[in-house]
N, C-alpha and C. Protein backbone atom coordinates (compact mmCIF):
# COMPACT_ATOMS: atom_id res chain seq x y z
N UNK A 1 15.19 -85.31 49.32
CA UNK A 1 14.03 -85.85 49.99
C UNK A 1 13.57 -84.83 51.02
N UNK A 2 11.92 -84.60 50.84
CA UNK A 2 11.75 -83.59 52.00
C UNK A 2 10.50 -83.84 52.32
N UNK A 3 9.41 -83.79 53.51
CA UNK A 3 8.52 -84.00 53.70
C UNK A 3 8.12 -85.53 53.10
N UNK A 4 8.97 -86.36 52.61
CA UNK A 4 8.73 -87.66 52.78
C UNK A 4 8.46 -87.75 50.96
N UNK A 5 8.80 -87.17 50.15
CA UNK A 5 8.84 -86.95 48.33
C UNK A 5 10.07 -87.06 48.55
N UNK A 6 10.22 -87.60 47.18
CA UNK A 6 11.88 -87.63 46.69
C UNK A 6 11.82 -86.70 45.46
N UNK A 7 12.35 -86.05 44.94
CA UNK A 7 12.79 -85.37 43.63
C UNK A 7 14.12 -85.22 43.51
N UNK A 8 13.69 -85.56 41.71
CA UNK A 8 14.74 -86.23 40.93
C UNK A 8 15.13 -85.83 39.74
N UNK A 9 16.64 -84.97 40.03
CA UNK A 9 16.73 -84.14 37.79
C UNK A 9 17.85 -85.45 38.12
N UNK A 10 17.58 -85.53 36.49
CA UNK A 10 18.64 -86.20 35.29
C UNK A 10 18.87 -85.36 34.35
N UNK A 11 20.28 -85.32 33.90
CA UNK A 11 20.48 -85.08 32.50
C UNK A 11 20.80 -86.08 31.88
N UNK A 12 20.75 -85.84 30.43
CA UNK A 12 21.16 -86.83 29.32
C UNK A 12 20.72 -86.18 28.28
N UNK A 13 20.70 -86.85 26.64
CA UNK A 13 20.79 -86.91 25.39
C UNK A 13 19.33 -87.46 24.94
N UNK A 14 19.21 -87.05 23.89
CA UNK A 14 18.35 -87.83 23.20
C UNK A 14 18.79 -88.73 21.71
N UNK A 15 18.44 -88.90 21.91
CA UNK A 15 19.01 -90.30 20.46
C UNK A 15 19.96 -89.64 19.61
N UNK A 16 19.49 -88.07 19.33
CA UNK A 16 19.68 -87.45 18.14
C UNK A 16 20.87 -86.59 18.57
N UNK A 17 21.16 -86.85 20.03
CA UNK A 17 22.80 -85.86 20.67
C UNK A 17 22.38 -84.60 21.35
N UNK A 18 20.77 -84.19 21.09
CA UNK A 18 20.25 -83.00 21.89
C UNK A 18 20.40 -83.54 23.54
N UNK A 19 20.66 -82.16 24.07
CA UNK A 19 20.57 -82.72 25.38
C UNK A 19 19.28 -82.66 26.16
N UNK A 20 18.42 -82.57 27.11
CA UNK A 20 17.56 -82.98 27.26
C UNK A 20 17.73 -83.63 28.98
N UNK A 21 16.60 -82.70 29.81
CA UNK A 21 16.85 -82.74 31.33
C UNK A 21 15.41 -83.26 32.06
N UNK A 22 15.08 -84.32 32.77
CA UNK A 22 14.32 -84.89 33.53
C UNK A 22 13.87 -84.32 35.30
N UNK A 23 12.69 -84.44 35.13
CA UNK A 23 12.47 -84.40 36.80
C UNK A 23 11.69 -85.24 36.87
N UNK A 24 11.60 -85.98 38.27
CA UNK A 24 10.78 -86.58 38.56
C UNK A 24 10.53 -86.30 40.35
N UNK A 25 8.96 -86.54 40.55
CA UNK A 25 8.50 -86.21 42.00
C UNK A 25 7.65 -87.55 42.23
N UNK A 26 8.13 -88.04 43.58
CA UNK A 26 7.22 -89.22 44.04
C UNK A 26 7.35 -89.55 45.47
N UNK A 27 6.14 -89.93 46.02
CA UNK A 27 6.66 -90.09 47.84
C UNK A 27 6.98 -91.63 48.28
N UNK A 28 7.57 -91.30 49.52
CA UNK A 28 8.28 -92.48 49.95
C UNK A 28 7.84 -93.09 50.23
N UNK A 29 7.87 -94.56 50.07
CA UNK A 29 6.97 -95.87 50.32
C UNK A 29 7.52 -96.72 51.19
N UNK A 30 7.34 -97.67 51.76
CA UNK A 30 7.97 -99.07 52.74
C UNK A 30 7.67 -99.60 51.69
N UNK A 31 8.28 -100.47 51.71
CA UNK A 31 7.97 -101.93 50.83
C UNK A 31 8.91 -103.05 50.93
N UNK A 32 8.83 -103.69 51.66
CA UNK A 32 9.26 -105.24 52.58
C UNK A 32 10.69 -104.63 53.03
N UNK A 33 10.67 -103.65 53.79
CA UNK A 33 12.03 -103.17 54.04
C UNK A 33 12.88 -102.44 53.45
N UNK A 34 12.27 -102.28 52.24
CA UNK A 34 13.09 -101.26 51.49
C UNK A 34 12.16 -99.98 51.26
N UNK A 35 12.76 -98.73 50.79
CA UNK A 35 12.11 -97.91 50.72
C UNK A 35 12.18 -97.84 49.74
N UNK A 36 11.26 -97.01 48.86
CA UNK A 36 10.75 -97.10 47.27
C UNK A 36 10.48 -95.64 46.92
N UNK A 37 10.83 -94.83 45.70
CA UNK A 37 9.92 -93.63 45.16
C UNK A 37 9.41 -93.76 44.12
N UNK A 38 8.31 -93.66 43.20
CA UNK A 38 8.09 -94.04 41.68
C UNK A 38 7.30 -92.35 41.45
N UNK A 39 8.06 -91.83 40.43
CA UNK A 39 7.44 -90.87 39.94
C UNK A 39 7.55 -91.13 38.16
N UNK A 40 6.85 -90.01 37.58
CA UNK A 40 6.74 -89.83 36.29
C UNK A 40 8.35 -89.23 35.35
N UNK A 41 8.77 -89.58 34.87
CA UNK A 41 10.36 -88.91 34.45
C UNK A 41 9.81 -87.96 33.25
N UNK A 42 9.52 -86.72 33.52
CA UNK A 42 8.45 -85.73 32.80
C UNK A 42 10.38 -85.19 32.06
N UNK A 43 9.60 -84.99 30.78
CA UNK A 43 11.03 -84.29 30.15
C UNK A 43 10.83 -82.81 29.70
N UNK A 44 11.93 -82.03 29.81
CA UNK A 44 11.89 -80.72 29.27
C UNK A 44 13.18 -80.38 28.63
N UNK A 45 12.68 -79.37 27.80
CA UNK A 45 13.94 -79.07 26.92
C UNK A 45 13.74 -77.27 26.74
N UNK A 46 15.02 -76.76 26.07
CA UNK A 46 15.04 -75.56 26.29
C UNK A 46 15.36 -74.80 27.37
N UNK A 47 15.31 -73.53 27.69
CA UNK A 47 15.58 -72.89 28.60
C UNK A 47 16.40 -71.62 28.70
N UNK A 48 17.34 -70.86 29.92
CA UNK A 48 17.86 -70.06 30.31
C UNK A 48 19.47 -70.75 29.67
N UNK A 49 19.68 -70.12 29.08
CA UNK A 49 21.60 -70.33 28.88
C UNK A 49 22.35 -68.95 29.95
N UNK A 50 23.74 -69.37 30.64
CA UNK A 50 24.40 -69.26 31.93
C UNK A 50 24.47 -67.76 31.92
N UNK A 51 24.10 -66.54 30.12
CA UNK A 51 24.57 -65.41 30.13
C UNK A 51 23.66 -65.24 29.42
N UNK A 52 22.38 -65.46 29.33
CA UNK A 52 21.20 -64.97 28.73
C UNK A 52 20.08 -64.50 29.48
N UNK A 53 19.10 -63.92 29.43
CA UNK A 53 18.12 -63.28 29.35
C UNK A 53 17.13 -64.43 30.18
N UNK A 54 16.49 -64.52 31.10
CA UNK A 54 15.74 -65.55 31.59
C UNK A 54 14.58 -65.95 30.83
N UNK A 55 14.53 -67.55 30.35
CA UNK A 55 13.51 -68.17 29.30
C UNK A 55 13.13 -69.28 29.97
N UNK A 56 12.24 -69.80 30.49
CA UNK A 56 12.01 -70.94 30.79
C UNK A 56 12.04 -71.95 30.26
N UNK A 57 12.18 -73.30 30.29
CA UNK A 57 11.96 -74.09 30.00
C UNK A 57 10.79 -74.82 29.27
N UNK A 58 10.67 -75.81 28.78
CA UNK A 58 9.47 -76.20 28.56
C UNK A 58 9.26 -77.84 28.60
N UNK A 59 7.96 -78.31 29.33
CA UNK A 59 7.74 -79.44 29.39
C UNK A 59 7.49 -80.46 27.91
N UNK A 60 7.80 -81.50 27.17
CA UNK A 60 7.76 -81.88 25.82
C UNK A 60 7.33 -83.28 26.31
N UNK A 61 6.77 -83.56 27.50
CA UNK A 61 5.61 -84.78 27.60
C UNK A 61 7.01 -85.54 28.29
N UNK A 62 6.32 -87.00 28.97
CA UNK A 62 7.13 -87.66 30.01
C UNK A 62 7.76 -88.86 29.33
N UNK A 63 8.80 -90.23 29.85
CA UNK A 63 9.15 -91.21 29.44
C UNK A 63 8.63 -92.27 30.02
N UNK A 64 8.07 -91.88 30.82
CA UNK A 64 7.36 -92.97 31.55
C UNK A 64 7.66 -92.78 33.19
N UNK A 65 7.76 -94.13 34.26
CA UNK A 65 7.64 -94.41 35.40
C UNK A 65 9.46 -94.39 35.74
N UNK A 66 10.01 -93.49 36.94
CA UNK A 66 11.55 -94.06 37.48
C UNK A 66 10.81 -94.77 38.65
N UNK A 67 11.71 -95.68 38.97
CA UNK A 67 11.72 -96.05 40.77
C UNK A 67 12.74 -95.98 40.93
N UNK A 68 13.46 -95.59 42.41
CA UNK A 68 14.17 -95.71 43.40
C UNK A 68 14.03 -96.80 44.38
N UNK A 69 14.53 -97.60 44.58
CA UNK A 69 14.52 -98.49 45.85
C UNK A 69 15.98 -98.42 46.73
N UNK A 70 15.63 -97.71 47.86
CA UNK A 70 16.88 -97.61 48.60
C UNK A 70 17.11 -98.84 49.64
N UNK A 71 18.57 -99.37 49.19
CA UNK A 71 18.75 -100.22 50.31
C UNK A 71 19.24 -100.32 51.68
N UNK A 72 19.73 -98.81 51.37
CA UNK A 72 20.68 -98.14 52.83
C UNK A 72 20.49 -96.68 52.74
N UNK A 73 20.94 -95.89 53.45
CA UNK A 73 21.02 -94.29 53.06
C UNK A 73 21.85 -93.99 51.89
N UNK A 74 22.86 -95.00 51.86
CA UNK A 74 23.76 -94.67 51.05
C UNK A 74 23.84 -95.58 49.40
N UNK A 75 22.92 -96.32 49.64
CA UNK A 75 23.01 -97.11 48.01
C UNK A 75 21.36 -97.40 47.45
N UNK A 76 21.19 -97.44 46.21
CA UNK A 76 19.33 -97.49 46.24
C UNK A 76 20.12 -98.34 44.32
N UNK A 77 18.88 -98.46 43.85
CA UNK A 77 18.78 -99.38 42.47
C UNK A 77 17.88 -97.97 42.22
N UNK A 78 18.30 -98.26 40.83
CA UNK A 78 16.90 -96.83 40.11
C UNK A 78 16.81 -97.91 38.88
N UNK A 79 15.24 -97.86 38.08
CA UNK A 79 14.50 -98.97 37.47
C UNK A 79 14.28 -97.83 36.82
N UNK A 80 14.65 -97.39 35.41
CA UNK A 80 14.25 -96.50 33.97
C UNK A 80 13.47 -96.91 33.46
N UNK A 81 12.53 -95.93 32.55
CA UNK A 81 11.40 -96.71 31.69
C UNK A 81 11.98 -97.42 30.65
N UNK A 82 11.73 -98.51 30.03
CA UNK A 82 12.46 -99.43 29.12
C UNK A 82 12.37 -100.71 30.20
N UNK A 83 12.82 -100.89 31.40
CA UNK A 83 13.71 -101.81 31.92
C UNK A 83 14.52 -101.44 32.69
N UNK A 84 15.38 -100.76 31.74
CA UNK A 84 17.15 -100.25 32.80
C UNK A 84 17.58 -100.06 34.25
N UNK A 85 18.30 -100.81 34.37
CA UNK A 85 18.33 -100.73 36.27
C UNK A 85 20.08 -100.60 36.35
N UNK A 86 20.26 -99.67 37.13
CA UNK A 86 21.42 -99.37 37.68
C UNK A 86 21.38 -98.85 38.90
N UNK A 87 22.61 -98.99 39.40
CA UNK A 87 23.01 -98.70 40.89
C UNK A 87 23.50 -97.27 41.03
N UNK A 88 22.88 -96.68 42.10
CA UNK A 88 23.49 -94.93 42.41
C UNK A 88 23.64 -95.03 43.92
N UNK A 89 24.35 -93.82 44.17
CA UNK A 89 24.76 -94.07 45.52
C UNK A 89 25.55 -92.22 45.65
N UNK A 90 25.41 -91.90 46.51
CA UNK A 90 25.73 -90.21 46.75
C UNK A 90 27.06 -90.07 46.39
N UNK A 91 27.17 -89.16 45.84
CA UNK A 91 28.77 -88.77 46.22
C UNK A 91 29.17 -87.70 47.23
N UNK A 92 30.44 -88.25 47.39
CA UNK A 92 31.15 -87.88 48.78
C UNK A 92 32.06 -86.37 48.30
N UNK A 93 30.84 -85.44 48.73
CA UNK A 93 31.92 -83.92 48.23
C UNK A 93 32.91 -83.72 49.42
């Protein structure tokens, strides 16, 4: 969180076992006490491998809307496109 935006990578899979990495950018909202981010979960695939030659990435269109709703500093609900809602919360390095 900086200047009051949240941004957001995910990794994961796609149906088919490719892997496949998310960002999302959205600013911070009030909303009845909780704070809120909703950005676009834009997907990209491809890229730089750890001993290769620098390749960028490429954008392959979005999944829709994430939200964040934080209930403390330390715990928030995130709402996936589909439905999906699960609980995240920082980890303690």
């Amino acid at each position: 969180v900086q200047r009051g935006r949240l941004v957001a990578t995910v990794y994961s899979y796609a149906p088919t076992g490719e892997p496949v990495w998310y960002l999302a950018v959205g600013p911070l909202t009030n909303a009845g006490g909780a704070v809120m981010a909703t950005g676009t979960l834009d997907r990209y695939r491809g890229g730089q491998c750890a001993s290769c030659t620098y390749q960028p990435p490429s954008m392959t269109g979005d999944d829709g809307a994430i939200t964040f709703t934080f209930a403390s500093p330390t715990a928030a609900t995130v709402q996936l496109p589909g439905g999906r809602i699960t609980q995240i919360q920082p980890m303690a390095w």
